[in-house]
N, C-alpha and C. Protein backbone atom coordinates (compact mmCIF):
# COMPACT_ATOMS: atom_id res chain seq x y z
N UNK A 1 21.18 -161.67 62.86
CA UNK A 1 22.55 -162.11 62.77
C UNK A 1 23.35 -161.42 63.87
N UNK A 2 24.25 -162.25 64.71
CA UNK A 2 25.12 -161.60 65.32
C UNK A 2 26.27 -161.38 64.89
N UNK A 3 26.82 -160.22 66.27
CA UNK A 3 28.13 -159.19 65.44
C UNK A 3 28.77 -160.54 65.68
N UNK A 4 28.99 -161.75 66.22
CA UNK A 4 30.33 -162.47 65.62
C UNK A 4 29.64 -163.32 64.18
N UNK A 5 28.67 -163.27 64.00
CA UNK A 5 28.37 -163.89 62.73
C UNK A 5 28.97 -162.34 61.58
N UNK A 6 28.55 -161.64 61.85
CA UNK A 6 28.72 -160.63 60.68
C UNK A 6 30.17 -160.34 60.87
N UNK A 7 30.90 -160.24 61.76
CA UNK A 7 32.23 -159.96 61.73
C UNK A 7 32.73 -161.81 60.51
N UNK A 8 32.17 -162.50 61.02
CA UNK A 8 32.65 -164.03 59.95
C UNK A 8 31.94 -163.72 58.41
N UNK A 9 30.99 -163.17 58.34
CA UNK A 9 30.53 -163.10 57.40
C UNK A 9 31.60 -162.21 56.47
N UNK A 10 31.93 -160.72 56.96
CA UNK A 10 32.85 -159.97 56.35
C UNK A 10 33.95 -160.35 56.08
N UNK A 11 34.73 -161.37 57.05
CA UNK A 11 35.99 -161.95 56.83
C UNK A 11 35.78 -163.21 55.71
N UNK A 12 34.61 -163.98 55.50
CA UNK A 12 34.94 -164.96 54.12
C UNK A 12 34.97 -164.18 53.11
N UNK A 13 33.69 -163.60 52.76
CA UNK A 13 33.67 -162.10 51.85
C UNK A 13 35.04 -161.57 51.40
N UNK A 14 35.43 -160.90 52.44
CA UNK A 14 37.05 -160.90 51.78
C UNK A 14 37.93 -161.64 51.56
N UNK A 15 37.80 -162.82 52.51
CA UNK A 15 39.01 -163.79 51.99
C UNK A 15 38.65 -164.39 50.39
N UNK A 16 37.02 -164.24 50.14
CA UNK A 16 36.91 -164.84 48.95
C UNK A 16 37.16 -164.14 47.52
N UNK A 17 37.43 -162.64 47.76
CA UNK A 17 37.57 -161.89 46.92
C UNK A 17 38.88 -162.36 46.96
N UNK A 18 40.17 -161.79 47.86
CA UNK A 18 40.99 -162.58 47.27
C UNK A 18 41.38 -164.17 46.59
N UNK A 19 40.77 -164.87 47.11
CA UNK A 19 40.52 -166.33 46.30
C UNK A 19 40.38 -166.09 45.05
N UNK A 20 39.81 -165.19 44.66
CA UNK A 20 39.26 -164.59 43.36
C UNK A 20 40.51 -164.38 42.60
N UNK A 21 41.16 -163.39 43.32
CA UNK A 21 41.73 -162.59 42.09
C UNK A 21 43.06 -163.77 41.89
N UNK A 22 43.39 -164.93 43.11
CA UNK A 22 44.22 -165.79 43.28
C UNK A 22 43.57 -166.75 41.60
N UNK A 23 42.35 -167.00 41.72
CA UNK A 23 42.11 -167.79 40.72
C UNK A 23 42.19 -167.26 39.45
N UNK A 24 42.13 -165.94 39.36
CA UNK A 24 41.94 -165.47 38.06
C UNK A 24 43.62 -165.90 37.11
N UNK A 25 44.56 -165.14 38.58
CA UNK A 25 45.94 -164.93 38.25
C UNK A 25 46.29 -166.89 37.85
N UNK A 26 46.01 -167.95 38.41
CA UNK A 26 45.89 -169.19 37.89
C UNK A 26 45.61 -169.52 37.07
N UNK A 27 44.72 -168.74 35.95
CA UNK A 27 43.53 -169.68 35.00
C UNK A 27 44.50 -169.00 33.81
N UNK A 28 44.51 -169.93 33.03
CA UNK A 28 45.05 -170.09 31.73
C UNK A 28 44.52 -169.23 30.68
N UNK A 29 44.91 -168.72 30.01
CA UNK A 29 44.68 -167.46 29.24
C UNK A 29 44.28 -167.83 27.82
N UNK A 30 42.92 -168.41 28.15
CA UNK A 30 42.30 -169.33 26.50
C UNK A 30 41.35 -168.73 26.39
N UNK A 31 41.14 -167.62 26.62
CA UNK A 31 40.04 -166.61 25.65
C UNK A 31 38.59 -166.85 26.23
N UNK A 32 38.44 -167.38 27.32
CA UNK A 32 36.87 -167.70 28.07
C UNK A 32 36.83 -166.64 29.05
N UNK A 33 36.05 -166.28 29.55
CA UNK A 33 35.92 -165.10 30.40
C UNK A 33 35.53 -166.01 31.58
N UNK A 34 35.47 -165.63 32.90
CA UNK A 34 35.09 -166.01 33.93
C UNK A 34 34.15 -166.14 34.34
N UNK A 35 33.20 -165.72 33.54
CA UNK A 35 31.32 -165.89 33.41
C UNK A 35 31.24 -166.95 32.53
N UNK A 36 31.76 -167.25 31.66
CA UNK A 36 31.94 -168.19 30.65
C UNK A 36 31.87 -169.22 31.34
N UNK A 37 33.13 -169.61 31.84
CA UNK A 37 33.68 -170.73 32.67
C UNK A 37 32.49 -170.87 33.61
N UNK A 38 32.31 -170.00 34.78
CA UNK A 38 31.19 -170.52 35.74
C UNK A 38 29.87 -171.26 35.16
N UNK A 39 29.54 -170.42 34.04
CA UNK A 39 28.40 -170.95 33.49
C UNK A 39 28.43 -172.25 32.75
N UNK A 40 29.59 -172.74 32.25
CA UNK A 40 29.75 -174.20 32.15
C UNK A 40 29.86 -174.63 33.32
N UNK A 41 30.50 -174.30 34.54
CA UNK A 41 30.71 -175.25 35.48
C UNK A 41 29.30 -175.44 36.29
N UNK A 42 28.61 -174.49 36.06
CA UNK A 42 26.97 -174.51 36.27
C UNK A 42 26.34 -175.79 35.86
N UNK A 43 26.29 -175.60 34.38
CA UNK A 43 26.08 -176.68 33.31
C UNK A 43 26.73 -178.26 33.92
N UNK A 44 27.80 -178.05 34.03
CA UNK A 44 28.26 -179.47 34.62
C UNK A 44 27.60 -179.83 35.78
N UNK A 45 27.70 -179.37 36.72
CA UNK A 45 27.20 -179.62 38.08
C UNK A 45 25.78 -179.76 38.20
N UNK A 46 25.20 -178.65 37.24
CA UNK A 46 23.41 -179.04 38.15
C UNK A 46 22.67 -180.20 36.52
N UNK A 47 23.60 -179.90 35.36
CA UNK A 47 22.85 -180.77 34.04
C UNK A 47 22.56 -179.55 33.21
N UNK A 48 21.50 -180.33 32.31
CA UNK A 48 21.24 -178.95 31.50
C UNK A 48 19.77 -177.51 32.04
N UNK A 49 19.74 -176.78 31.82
CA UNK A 49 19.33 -175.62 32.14
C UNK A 49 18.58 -174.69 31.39
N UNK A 50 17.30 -174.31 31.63
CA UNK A 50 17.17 -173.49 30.97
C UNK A 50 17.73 -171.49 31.41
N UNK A 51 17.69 -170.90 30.42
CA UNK A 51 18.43 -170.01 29.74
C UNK A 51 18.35 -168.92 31.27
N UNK A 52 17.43 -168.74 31.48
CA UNK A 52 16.56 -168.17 32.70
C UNK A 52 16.99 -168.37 33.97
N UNK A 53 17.13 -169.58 34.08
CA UNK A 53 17.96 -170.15 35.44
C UNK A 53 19.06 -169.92 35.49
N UNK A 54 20.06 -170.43 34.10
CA UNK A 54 21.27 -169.82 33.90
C UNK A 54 21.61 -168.15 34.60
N UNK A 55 20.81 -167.02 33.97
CA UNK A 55 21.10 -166.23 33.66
C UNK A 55 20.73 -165.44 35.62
N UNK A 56 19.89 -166.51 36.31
CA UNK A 56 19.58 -165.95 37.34
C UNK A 56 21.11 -166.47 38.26
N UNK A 57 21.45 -167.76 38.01
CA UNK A 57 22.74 -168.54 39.15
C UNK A 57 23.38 -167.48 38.54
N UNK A 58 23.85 -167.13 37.57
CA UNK A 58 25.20 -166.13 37.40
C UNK A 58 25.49 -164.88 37.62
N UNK A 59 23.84 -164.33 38.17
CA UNK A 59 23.82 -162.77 38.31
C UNK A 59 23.70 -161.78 37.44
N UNK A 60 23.47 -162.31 36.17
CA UNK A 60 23.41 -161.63 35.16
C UNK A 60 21.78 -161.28 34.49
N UNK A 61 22.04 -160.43 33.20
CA UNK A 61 20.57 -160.32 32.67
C UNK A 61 20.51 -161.70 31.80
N UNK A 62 19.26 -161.31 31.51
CA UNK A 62 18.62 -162.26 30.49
C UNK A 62 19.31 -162.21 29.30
N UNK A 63 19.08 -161.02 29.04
CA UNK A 63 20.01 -160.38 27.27
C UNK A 63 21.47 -160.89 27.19
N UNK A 64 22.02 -160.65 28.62
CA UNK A 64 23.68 -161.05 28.52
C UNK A 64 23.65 -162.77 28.49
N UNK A 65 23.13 -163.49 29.19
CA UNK A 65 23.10 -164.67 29.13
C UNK A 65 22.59 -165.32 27.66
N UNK A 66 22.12 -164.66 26.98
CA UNK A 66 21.90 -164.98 26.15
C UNK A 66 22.95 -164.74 24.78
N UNK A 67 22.90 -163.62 25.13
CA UNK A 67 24.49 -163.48 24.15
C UNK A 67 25.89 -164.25 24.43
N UNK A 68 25.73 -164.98 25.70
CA UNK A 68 26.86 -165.45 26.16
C UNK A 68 26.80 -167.14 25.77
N UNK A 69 25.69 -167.60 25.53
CA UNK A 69 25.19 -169.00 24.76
C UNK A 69 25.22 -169.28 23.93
N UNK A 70 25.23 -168.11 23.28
CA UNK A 70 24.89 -167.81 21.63
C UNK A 70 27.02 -168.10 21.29
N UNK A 71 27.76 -167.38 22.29
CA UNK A 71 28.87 -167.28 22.04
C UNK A 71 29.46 -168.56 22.25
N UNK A 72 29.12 -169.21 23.20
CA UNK A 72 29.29 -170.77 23.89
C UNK A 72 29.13 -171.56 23.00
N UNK A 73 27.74 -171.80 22.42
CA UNK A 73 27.23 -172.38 21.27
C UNK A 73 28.17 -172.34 20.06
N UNK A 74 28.95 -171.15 19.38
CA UNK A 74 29.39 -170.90 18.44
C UNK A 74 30.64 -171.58 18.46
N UNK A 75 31.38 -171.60 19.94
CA UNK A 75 32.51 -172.00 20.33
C UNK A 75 32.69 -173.84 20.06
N UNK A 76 31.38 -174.37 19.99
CA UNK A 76 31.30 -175.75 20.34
C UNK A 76 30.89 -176.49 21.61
N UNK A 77 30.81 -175.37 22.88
CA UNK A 77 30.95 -175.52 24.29
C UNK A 77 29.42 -175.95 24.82
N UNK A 78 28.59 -175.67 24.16
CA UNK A 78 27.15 -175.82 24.51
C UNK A 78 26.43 -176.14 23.39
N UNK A 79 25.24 -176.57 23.85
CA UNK A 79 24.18 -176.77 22.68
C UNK A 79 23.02 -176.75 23.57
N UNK A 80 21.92 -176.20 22.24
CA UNK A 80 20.71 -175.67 22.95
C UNK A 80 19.68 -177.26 22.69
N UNK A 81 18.30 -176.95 23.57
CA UNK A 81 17.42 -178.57 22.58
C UNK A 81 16.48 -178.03 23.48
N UNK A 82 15.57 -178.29 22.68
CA UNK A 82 14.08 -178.48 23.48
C UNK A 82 13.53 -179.17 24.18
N UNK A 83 13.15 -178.78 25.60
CA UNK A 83 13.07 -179.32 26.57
C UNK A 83 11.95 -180.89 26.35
N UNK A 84 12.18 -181.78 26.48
CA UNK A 84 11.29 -182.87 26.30
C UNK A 84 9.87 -182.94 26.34
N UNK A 85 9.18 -182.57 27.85
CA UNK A 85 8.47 -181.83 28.53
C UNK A 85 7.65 -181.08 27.74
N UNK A 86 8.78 -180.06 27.67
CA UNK A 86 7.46 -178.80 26.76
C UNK A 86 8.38 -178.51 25.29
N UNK A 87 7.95 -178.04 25.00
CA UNK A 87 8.80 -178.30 23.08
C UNK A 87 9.08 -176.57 23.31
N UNK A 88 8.25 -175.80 23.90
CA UNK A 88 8.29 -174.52 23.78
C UNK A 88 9.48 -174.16 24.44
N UNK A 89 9.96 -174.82 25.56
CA UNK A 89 11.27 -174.30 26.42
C UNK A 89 12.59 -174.87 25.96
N UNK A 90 13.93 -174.07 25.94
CA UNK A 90 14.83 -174.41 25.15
C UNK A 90 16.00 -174.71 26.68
N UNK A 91 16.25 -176.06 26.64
CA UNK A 91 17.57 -176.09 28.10
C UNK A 91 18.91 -175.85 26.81
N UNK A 92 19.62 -175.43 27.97
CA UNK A 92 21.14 -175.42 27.66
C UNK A 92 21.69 -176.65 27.98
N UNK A 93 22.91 -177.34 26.58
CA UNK A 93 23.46 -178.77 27.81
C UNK A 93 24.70 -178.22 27.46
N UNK A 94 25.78 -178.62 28.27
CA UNK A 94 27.12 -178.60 28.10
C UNK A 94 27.49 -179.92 27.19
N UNK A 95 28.20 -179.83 26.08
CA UNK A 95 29.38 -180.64 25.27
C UNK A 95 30.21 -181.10 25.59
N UNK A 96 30.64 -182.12 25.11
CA UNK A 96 31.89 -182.80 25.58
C UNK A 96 32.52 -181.74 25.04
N UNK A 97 32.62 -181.30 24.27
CA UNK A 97 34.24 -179.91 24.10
C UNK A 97 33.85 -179.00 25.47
N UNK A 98 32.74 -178.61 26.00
CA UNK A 98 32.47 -177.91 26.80
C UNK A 98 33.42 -178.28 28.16
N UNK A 99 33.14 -179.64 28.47
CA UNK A 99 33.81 -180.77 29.61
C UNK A 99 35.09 -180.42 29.68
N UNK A 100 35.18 -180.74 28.40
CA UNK A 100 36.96 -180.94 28.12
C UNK A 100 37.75 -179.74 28.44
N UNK A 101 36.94 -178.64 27.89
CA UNK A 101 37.95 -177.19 28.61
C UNK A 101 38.03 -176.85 30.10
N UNK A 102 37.09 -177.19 30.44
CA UNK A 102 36.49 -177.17 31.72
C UNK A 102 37.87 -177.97 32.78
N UNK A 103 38.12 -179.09 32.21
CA UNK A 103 38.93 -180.26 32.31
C UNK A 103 40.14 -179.47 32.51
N UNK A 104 40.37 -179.23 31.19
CA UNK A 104 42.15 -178.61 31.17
C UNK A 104 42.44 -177.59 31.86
N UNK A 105 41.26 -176.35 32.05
CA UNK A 105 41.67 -175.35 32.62
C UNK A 105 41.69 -175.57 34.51
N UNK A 106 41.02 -176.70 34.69
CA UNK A 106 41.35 -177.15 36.24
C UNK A 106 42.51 -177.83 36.47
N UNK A 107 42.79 -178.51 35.34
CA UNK A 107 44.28 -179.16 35.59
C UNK A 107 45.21 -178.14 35.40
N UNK A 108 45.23 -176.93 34.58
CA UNK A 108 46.26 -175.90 34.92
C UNK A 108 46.36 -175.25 36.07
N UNK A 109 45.06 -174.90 36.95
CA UNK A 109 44.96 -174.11 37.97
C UNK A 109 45.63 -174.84 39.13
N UNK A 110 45.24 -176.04 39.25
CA UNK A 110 45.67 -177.02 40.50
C UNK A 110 47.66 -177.07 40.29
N UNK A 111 47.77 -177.60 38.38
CA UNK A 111 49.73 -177.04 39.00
C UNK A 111 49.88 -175.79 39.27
N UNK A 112 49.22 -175.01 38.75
CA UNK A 112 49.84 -173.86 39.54
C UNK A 112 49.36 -173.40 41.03
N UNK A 113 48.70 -173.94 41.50
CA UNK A 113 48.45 -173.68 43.11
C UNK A 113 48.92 -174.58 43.95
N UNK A 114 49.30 -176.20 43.06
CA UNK A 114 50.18 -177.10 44.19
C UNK A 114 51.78 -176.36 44.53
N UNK A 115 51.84 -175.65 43.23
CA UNK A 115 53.21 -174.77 43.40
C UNK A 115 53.41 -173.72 44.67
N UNK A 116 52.13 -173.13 44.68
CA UNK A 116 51.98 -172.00 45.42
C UNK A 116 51.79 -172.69 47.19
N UNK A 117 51.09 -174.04 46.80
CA UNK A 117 50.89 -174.47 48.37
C UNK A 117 52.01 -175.18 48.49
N UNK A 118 53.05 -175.63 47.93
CA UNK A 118 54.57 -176.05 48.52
C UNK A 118 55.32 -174.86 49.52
N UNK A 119 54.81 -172.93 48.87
CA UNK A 119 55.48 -172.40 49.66
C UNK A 119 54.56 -171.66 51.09
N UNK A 120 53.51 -172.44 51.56
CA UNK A 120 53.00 -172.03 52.36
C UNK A 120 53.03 -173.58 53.55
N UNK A 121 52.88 -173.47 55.01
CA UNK A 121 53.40 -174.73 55.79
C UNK A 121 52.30 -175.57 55.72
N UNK A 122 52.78 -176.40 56.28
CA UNK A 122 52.11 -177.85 56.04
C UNK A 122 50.45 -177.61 57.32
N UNK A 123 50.63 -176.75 58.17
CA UNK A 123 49.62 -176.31 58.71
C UNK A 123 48.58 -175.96 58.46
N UNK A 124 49.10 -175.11 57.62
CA UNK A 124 47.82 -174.39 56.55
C UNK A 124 47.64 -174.95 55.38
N UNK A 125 48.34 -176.02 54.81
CA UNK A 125 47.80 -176.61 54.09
C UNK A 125 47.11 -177.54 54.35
N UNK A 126 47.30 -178.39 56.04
CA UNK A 126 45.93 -179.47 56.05
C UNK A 126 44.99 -178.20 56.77
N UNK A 127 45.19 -176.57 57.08
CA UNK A 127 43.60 -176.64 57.39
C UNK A 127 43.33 -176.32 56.10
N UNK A 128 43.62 -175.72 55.19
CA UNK A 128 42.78 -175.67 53.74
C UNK A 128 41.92 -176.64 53.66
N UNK A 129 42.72 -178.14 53.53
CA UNK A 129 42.12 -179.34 53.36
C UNK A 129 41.01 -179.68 54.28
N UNK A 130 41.12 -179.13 55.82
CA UNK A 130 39.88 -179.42 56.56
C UNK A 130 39.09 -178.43 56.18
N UNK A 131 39.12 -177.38 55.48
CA UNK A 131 38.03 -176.34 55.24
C UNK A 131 37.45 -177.08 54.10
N UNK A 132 37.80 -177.59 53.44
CA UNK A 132 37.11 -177.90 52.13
C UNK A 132 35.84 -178.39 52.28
N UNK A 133 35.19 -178.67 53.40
CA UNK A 133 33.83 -179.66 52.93
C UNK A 133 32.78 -178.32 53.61
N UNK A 134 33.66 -177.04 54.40
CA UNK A 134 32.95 -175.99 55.21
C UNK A 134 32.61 -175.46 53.58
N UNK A 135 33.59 -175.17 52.75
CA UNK A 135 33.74 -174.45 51.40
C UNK A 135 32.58 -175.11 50.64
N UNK A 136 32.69 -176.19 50.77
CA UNK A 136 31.63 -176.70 49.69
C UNK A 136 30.16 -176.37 50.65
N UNK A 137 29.73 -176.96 51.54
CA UNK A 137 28.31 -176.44 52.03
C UNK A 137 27.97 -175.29 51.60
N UNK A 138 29.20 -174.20 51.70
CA UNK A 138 28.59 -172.48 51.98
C UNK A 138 27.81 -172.65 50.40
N UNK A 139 29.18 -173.08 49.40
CA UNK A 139 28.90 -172.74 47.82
C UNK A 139 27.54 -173.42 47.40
N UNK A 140 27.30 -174.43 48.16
CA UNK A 140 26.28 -175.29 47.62
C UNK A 140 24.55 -174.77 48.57
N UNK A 141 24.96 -174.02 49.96
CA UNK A 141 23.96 -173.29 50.38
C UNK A 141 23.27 -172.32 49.52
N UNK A 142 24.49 -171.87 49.02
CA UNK A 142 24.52 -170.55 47.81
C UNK A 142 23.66 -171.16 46.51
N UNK A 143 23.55 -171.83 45.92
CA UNK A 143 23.22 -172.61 44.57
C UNK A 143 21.45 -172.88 44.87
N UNK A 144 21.45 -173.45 46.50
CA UNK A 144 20.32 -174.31 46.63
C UNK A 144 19.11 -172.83 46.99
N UNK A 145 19.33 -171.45 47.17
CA UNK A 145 18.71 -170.47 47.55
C UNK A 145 19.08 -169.04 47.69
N UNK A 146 19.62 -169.00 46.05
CA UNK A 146 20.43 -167.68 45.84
C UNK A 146 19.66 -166.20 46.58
N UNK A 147 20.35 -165.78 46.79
CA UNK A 147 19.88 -164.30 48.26
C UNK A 147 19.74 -163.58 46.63
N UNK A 148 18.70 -162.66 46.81
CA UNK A 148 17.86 -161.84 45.98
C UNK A 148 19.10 -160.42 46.23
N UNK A 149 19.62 -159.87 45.37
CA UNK A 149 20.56 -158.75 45.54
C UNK A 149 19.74 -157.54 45.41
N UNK A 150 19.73 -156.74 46.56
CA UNK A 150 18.86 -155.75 46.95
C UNK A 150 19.53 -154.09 46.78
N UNK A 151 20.41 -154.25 46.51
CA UNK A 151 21.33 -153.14 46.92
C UNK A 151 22.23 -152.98 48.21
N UNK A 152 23.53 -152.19 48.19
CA UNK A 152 23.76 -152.07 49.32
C UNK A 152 23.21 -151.94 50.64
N UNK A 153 23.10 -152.13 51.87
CA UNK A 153 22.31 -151.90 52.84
C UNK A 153 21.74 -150.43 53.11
N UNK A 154 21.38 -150.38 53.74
CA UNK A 154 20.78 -148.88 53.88
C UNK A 154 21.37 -148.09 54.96
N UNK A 155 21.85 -146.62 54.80
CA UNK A 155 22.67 -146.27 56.10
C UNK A 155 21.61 -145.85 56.63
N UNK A 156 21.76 -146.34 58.38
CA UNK A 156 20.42 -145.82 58.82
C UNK A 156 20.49 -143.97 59.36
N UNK A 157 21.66 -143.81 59.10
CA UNK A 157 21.58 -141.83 59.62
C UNK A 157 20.46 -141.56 58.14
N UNK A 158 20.99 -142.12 56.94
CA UNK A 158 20.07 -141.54 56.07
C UNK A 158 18.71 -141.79 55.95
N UNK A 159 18.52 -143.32 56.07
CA UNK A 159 16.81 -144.06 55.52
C UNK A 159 15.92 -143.27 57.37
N UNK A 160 16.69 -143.18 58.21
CA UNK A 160 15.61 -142.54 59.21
C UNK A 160 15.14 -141.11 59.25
N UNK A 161 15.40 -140.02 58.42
CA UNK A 161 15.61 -138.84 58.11
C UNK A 161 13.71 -138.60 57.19
């Protein structure tokens, strides 16, 4: 990788952390956690899933993903079924109640960010709009061959010692 790739690399990185905390401060305060939510929007986007796959797209353990289905499930938001295929493997599907929150909590986020993009110029709001299909490749690069999380990099004054 080159230093102008890694200098771009560090700058989405951060711009996306703030995106982050922009979305958090947006999202409607209905008792789903933000692992919650992704993992339905998982569910929506790729179908149903087993538990494993889930628990690998989200970054999480096995144990937590599982407690987090179990919580989904309880909510109405998911339901489990045995995979057709093999009777032994259990997919996750998303619910129409699942959809539906999914639904409302995007329609809250968008008024409150068409608000926020009235006070920023019309410049930056069509390049937002031309970034959007750069945004979707990266996210969907991301989905199609999640990078194995290794730990921080290694400082090399120390690992050459």
């Amino acid at each position: 990788m080159e230093i102008g790739e890694r200098a771009l690399a560090a700058g989405i990185a951060a711009g996306v952390e703030r995106l982050i905390g922009l979305v958090r401060s947006l999202t409607p305060p209905d008792g789903i956690s933000l692992t919650a939510a992704a993992t339905l929007a998982n569910l929506e986007r790729s179908g149903p899933r087993r538990l494993t796959a889930l628990a690998v797209q989200e970054g999480v353990t096995q144990p937590a993903m599982t407690q987090l289905i179990g919580r989904l499930q309880d909510a109405g938001l998911v339901r489990r079924e045995a995979d057709p295929a093999d009777g032994r493997v259990v997919q996750v599907w998303l619910t129409d109640r699942g959809r539906d929150l999914l639904a409302r909590r995007r329609a809250v986020r968008a008024e409150r960010l068409a608000t926020i993009l009235d006070q920023i110029s019309p410049e930056h709001r069509a390049s937002l709009g031309a970034a959007l299909p750069a945004i979707d490749a990266l996210a969907s690069a991301q989905r199609q061959a999640p990078p194995a999380y290794s730990g921080p990099p290694a400082d090399p004054e120390v690992s050459s010692r």
